[in-house]
PDB file of N, CA and C in Angstrom:
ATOM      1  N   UNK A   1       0.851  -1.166   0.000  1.00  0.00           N
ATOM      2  CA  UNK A   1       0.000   0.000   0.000  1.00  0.00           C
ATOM      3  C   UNK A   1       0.900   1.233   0.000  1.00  0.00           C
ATOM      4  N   UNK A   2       0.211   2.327  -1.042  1.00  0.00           N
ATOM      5  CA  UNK A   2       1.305   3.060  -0.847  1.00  0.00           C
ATOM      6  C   UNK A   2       1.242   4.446   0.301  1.00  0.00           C
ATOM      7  N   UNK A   3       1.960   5.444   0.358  1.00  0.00           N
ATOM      8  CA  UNK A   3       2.163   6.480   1.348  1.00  0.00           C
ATOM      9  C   UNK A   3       0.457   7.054   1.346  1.00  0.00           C
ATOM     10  N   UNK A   4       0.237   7.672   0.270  1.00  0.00           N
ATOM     11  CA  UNK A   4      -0.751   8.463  -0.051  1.00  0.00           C
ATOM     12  C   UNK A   4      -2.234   7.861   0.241  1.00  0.00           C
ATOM     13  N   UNK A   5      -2.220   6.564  -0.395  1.00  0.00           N
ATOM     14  CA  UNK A   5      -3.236   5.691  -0.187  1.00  0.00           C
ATOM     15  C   UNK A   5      -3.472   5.084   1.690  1.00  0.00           C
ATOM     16  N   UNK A   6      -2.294   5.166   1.744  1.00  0.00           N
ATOM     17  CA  UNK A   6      -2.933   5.072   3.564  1.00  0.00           C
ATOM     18  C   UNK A   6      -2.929   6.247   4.410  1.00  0.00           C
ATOM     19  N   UNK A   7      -2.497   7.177   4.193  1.00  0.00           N
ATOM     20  CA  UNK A   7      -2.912   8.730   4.436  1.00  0.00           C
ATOM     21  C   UNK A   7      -4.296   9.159   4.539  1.00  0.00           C
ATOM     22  N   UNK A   8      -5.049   9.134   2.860  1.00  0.00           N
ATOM     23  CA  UNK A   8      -6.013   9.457   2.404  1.00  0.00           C
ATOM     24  C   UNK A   8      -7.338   8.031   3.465  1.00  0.00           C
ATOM     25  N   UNK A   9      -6.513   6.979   3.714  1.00  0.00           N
ATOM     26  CA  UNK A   9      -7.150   5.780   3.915  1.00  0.00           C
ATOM     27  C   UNK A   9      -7.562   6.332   5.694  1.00  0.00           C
ATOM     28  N   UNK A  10      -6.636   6.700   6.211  1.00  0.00           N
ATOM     29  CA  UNK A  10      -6.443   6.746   7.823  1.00  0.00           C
ATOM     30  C   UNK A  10      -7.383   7.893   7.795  1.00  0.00           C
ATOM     31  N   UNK A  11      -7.573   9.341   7.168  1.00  0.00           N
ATOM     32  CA  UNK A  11      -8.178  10.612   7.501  1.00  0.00           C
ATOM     33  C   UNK A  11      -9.793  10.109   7.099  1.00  0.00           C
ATOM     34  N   UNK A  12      -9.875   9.242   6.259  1.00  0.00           N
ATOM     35  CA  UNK A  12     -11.591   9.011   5.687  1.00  0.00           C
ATOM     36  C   UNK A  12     -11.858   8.175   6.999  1.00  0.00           C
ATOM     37  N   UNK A  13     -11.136   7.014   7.359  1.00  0.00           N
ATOM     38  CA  UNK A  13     -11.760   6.081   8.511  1.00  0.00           C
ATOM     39  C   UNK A  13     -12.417   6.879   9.781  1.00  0.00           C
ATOM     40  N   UNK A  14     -10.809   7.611   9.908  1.00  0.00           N
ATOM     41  CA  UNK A  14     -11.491   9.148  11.006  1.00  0.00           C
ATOM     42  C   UNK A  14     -12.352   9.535  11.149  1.00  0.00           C
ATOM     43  N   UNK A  15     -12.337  10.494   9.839  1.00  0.00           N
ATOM     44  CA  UNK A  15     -13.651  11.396   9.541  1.00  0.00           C
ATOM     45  C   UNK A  15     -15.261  10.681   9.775  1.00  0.00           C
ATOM     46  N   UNK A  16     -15.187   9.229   8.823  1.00  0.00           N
ATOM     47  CA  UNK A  16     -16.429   8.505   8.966  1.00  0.00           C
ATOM     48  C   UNK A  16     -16.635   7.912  10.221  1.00  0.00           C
ATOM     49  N   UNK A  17     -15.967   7.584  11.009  1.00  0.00           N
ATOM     50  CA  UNK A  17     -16.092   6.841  12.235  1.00  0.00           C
ATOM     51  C   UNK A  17     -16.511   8.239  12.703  1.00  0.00           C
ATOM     52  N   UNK A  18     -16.278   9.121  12.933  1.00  0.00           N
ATOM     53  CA  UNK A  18     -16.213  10.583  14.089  1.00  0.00           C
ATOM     54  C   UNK A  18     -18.148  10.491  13.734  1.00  0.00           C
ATOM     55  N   UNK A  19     -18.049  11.243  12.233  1.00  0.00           N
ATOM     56  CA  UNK A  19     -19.244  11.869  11.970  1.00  0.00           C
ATOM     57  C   UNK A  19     -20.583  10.860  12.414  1.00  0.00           C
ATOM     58  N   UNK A  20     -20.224   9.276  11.604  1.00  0.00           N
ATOM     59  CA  UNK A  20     -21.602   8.723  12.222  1.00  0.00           C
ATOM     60  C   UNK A  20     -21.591   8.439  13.722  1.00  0.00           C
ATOM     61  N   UNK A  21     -20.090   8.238  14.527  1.00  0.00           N
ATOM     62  CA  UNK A  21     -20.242   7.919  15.799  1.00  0.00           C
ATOM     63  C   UNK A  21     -21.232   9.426  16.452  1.00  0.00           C
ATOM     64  N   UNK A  22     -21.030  10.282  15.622  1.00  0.00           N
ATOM     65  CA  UNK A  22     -21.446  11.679  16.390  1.00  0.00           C
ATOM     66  C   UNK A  22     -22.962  11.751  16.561  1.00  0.00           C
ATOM     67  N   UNK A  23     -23.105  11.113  14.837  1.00  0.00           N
ATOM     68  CA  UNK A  23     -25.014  11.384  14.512  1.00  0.00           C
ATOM     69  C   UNK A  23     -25.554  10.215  15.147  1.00  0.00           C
ATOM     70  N   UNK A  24     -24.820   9.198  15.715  1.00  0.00           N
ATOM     71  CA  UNK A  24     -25.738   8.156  16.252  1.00  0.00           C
ATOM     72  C   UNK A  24     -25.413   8.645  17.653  1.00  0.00           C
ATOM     73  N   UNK A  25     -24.956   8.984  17.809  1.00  0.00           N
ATOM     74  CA  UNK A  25     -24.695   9.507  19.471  1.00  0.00           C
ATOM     75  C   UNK A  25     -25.855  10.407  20.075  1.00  0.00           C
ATOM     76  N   UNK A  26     -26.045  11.416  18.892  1.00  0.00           N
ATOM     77  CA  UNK A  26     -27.069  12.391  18.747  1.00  0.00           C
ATOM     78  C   UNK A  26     -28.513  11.726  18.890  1.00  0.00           C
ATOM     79  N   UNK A  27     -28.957  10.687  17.917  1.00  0.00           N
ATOM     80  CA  UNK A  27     -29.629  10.408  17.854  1.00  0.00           C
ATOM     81  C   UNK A  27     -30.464   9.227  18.803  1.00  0.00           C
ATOM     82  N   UNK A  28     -29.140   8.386  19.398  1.00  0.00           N
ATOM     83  CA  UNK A  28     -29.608   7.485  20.249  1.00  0.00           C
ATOM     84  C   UNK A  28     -29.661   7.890  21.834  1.00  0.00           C
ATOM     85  N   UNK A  29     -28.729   9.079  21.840  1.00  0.00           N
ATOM     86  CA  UNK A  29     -28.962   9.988  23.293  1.00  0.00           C
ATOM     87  C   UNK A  29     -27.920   9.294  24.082  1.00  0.00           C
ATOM     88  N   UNK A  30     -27.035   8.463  23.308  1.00  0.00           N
ATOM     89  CA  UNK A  30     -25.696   8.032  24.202  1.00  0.00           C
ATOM     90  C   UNK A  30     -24.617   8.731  23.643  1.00  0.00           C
ATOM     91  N   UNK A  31     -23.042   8.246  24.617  1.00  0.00           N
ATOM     92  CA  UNK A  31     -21.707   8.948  24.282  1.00  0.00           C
ATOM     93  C   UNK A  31     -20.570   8.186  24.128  1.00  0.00           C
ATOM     94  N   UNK A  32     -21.329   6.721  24.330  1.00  0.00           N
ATOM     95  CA  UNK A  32     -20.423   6.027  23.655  1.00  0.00           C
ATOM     96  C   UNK A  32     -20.593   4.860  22.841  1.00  0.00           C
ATOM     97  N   UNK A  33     -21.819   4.874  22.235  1.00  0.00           N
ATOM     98  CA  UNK A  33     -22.497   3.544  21.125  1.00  0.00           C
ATOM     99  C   UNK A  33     -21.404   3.404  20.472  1.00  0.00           C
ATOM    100  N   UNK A  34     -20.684   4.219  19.284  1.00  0.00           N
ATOM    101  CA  UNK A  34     -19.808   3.532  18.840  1.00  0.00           C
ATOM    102  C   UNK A  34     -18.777   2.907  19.028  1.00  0.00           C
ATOM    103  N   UNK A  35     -18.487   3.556  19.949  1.00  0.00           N
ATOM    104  CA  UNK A  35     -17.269   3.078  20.141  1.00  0.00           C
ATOM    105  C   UNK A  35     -17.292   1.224  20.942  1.00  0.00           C
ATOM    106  N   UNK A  36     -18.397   1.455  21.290  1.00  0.00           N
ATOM    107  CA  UNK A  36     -19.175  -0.280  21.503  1.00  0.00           C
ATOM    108  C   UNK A  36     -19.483  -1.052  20.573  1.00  0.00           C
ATOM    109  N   UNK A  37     -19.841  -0.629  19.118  1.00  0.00           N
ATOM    110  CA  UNK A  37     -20.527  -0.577  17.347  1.00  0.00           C
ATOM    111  C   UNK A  37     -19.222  -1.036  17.374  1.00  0.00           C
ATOM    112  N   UNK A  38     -17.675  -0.556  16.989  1.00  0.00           N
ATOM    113  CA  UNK A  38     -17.057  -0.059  16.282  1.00  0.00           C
ATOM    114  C   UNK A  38     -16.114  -1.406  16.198  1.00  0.00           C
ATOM    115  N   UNK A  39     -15.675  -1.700  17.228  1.00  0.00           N
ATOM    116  CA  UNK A  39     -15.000  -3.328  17.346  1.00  0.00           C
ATOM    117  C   UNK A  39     -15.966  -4.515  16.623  1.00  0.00           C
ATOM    118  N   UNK A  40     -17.366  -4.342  17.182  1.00  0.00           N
ATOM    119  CA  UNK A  40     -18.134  -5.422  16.059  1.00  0.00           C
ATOM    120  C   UNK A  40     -17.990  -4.850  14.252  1.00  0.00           C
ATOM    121  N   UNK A  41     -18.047  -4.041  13.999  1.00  0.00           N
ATOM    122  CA  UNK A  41     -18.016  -3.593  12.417  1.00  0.00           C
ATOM    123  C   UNK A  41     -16.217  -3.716  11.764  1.00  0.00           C
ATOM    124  N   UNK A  42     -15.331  -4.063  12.582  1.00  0.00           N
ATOM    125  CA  UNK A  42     -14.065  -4.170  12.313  1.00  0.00           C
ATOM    126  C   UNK A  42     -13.675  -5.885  12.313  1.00  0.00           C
ATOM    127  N   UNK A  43     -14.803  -6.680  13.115  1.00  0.00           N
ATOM    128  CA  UNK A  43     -14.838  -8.224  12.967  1.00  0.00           C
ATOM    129  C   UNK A  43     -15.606  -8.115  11.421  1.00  0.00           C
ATOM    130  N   UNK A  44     -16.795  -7.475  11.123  1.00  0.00           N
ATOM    131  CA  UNK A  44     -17.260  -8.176  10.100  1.00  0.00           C
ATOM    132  C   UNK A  44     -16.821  -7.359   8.802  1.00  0.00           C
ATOM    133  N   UNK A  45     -15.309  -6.471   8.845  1.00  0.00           N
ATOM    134  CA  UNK A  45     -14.942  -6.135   8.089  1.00  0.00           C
ATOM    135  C   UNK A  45     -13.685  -7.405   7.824  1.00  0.00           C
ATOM    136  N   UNK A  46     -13.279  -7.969   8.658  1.00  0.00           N
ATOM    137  CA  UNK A  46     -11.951  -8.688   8.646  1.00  0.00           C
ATOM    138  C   UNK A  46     -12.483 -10.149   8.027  1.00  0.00           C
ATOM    139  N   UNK A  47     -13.173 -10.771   9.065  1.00  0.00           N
ATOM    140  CA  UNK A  47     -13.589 -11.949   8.579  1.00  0.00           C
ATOM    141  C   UNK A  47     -14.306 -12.331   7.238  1.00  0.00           C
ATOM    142  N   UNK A  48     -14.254 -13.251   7.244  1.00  0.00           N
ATOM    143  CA  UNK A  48     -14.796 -13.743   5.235  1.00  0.00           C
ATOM    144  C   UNK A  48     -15.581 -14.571   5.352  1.00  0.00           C
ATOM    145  N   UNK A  49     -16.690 -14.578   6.682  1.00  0.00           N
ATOM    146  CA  UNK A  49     -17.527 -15.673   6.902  1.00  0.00           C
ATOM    147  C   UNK A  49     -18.985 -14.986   6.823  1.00  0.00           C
ATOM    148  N   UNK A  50     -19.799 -15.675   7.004  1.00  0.00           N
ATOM    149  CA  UNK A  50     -21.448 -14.824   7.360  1.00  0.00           C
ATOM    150  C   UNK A  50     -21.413 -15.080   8.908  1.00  0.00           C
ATOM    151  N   UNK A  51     -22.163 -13.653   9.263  1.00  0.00           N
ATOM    152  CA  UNK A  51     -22.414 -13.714  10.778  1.00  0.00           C
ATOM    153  C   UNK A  51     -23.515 -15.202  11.307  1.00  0.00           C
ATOM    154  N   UNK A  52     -23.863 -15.462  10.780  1.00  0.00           N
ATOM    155  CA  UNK A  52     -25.100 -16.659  11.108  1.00  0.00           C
ATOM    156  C   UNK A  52     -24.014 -18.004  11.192  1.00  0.00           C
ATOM    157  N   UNK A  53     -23.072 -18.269  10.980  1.00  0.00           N
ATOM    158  CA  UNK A  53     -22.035 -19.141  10.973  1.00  0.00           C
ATOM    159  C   UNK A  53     -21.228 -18.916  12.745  1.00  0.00           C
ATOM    160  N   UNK A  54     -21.628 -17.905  13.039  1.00  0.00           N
ATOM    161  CA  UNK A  54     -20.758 -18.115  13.948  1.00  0.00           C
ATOM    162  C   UNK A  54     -21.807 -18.588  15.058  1.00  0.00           C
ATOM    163  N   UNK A  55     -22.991 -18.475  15.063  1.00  0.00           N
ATOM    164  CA  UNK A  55     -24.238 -19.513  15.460  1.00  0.00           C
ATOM    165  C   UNK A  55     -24.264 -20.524  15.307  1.00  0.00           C
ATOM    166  N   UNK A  56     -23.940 -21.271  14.192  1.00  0.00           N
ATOM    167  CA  UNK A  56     -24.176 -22.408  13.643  1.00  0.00           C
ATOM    168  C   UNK A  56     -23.204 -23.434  13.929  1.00  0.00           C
ATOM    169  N   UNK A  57     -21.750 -22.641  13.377  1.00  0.00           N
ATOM    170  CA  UNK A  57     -20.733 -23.480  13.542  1.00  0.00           C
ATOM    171  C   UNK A  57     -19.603 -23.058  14.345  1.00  0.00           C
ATOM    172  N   UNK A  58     -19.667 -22.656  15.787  1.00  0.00           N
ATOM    173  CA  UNK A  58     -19.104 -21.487  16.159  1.00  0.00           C
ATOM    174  C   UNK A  58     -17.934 -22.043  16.251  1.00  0.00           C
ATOM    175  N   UNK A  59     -17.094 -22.719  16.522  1.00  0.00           N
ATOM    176  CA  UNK A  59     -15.888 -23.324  16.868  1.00  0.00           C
ATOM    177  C   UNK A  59     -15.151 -23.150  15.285  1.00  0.00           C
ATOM    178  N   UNK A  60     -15.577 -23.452  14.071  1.00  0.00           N
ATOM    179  CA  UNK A  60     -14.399 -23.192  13.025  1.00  0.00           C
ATOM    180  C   UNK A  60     -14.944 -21.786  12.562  1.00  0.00           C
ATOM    181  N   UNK A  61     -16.030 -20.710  13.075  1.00  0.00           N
ATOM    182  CA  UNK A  61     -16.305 -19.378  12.541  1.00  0.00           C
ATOM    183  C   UNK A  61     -15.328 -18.801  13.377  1.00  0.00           C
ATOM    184  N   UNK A  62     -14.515 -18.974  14.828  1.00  0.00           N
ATOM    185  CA  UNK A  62     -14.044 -18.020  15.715  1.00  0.00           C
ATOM    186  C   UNK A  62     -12.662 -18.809  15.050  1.00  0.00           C
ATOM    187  N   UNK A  63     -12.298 -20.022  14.393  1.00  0.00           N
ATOM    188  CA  UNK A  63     -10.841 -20.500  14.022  1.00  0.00           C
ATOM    189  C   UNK A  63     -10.662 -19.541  12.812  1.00  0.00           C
ATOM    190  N   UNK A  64     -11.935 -19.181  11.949  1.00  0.00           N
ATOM    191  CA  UNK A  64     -10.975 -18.625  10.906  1.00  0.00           C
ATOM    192  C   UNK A  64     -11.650 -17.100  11.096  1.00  0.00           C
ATOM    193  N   UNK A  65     -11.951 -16.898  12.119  1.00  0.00           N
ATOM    194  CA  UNK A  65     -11.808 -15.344  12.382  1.00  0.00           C
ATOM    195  C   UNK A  65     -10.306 -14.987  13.486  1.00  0.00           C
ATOM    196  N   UNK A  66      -9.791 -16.202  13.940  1.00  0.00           N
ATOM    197  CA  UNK A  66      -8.795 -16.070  14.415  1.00  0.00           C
ATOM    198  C   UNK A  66      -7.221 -15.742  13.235  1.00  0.00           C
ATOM    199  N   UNK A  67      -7.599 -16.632  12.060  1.00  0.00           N
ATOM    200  CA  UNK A  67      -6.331 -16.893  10.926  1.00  0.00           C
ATOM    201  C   UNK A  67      -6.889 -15.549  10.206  1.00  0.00           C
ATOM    202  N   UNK A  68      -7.868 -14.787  10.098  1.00  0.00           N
ATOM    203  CA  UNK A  68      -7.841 -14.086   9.495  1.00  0.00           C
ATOM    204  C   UNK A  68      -7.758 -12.425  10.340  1.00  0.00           C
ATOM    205  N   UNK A  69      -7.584 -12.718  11.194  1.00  0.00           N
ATOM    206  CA  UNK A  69      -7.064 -11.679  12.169  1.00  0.00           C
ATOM    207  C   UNK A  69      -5.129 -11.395  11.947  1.00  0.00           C
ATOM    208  N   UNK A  70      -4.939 -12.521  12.384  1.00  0.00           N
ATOM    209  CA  UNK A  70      -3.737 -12.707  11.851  1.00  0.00           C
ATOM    210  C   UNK A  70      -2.880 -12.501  11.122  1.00  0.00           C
ATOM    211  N   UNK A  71      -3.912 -12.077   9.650  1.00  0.00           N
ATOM    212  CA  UNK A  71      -3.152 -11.987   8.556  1.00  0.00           C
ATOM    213  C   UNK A  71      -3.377 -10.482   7.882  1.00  0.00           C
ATOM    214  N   UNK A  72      -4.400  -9.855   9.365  1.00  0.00           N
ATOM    215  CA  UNK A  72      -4.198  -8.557   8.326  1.00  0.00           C
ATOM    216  C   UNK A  72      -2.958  -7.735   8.880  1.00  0.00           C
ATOM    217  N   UNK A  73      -2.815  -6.814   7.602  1.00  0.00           N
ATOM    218  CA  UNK A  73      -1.352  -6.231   7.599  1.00  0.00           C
ATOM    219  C   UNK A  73      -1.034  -4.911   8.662  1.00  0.00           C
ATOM    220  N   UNK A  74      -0.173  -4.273   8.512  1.00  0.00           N
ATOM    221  CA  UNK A  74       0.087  -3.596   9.810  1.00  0.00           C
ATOM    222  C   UNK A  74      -0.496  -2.390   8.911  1.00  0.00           C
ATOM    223  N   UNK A  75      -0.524  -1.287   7.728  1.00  0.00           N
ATOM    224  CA  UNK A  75      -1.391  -0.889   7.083  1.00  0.00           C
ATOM    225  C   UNK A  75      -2.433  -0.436   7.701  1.00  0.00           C
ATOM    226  N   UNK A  76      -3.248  -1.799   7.716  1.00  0.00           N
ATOM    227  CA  UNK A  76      -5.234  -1.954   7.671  1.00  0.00           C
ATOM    228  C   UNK A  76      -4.845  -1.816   9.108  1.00  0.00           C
ATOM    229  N   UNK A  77      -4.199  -2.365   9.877  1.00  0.00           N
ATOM    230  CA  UNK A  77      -4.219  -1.852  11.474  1.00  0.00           C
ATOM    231  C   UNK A  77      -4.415  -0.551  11.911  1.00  0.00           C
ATOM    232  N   UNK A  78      -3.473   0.162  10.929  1.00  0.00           N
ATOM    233  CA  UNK A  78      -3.275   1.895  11.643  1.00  0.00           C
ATOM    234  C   UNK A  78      -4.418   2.306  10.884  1.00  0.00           C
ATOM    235  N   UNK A  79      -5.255   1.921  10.041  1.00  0.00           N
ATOM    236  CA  UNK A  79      -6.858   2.495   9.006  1.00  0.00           C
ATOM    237  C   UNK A  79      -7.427   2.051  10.319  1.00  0.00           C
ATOM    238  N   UNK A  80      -8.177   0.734  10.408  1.00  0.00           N
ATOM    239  CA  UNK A  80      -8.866   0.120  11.632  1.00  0.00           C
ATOM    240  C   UNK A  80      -8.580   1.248  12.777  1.00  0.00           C
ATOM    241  N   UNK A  81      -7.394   1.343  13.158  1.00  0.00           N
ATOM    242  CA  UNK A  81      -7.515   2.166  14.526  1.00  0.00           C
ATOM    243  C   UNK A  81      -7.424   3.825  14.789  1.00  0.00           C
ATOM    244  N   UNK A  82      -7.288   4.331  13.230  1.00  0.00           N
ATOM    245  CA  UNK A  82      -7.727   5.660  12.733  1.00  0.00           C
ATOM    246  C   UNK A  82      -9.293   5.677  12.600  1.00  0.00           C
ATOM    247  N   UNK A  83      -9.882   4.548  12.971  1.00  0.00           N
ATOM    248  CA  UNK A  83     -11.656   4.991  12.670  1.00  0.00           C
ATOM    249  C   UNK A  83     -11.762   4.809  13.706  1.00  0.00           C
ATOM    250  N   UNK A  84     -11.587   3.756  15.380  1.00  0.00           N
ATOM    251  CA  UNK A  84     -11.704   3.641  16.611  1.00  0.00           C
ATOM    252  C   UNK A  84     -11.166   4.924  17.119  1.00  0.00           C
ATOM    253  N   UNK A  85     -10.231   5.340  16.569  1.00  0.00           N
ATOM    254  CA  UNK A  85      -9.850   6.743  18.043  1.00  0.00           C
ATOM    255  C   UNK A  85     -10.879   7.692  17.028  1.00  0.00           C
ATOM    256  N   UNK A  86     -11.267   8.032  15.920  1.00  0.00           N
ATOM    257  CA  UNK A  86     -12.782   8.953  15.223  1.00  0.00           C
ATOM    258  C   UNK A  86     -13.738   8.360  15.857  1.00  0.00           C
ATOM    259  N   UNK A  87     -14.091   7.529  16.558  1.00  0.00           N
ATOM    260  CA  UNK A  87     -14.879   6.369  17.150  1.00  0.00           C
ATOM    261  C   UNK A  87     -15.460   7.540  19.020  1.00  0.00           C
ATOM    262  N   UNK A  88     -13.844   7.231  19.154  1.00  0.00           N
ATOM    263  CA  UNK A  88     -13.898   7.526  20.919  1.00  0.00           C
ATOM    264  C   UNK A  88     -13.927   9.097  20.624  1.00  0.00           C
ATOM    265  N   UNK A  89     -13.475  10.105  20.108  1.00  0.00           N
ATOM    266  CA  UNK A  89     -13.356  11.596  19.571  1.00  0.00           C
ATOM    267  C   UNK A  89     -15.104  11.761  19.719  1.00  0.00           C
ATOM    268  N   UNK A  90     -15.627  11.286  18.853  1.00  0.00           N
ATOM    269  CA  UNK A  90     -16.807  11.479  18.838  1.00  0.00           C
ATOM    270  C   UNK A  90     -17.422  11.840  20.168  1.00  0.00           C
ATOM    271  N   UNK A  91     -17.404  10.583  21.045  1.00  0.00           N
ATOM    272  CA  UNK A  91     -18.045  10.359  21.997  1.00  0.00           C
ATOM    273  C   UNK A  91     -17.528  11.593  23.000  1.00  0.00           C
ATOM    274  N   UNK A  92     -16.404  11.441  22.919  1.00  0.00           N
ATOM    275  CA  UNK A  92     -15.482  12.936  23.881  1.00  0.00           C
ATOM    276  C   UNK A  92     -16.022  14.294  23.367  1.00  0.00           C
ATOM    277  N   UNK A  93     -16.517  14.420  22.130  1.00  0.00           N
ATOM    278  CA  UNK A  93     -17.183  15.546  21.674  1.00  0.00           C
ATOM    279  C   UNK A  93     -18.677  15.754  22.061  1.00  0.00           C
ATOM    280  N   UNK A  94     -19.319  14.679  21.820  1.00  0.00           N
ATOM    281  CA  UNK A  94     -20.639  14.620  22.397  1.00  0.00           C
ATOM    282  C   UNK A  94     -21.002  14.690  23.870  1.00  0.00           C
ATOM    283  N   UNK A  95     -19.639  14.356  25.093  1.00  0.00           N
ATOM    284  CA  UNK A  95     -19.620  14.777  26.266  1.00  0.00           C
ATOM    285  C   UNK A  95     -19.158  15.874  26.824  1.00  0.00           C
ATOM    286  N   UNK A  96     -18.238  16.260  25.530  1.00  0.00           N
ATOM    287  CA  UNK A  96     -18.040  18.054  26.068  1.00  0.00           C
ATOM    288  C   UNK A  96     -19.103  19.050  25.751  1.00  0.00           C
ATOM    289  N   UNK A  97     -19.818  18.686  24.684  1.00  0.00           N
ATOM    290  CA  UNK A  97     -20.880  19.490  24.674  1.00  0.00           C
ATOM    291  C   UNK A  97     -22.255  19.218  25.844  1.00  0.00           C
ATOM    292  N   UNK A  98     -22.198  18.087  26.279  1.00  0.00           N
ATOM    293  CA  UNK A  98     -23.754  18.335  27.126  1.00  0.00           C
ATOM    294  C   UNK A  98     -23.034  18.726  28.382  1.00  0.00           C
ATOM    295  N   UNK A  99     -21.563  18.250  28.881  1.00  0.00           N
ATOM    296  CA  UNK A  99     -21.214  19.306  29.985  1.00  0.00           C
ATOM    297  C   UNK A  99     -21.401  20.686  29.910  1.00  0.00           C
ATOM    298  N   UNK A 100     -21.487  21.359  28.527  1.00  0.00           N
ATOM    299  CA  UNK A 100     -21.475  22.977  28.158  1.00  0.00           C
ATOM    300  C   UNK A 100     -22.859  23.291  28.015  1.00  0.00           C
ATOM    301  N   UNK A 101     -23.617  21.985  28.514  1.00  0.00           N
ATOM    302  CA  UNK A 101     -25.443  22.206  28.028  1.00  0.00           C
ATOM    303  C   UNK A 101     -26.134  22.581  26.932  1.00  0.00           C
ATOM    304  N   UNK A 102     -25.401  21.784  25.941  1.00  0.00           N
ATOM    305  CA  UNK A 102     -25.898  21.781  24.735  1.00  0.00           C
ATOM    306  C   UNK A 102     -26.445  20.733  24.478  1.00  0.00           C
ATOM    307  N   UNK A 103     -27.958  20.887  24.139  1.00  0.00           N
ATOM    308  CA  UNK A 103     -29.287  19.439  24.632  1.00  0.00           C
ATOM    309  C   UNK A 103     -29.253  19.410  22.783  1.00  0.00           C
ATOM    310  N   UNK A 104     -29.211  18.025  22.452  1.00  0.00           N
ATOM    311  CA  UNK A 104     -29.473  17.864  20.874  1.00  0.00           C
ATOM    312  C   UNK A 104     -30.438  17.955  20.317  1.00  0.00           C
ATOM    313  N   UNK A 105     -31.965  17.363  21.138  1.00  0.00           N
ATOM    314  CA  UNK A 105     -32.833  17.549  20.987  1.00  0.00           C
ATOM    315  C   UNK A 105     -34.104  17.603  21.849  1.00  0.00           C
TER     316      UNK A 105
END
């Protein structure tokens, strides 16, 4: 992957993790949903299975969510954890504002 492409890759994860962690924050009247969201949407970005498998057949759905953990690159790590800290930002934004008493709705 090159310089630019994980640059451009790390500031979008940010940005999108921040903004919807913000509007669901807004909307569900919590300050930290995503960042609770945000670890489940990073399993069913990694893994190559269907979620109903890990019901079904849970012992080889958690083996090859284990090998495929494994194998992602250090890259997709610093993207992945450029949308978790836009994740927790959010939530730190949405608690500095109702300390300042700003009611959303």
């Amino acid at each position: 992957m090159s310089i630019p492409v994980l640059l451009i890759s790390i500031l979008l994860f940010f940005v999108l993790a921040f903004g919807i962690g913000f509007l669901a924050n807004m909307l569900f009247r919590t300050t930290w949903f995503m960042v609770v969201i945000y670890p489940l949407l990073i399993v069913m970005i990694v893994d190559k299975i269907s979620t109903i498998k890990y019901f079904t057949n849970t012992s080889s759905a958690f083996e090859t969510l284990k090998t495929n953990f494994m194998a992602v690159g250090t890259g997709d790590i610093v993207i992945l954890s450029a949308g978790l800290v836009g994740a927790i930002m959010s939530g730190v934004v949405i608690l500095s504002l109702r300390k300042n008493g700003y009611q959303m709705f």
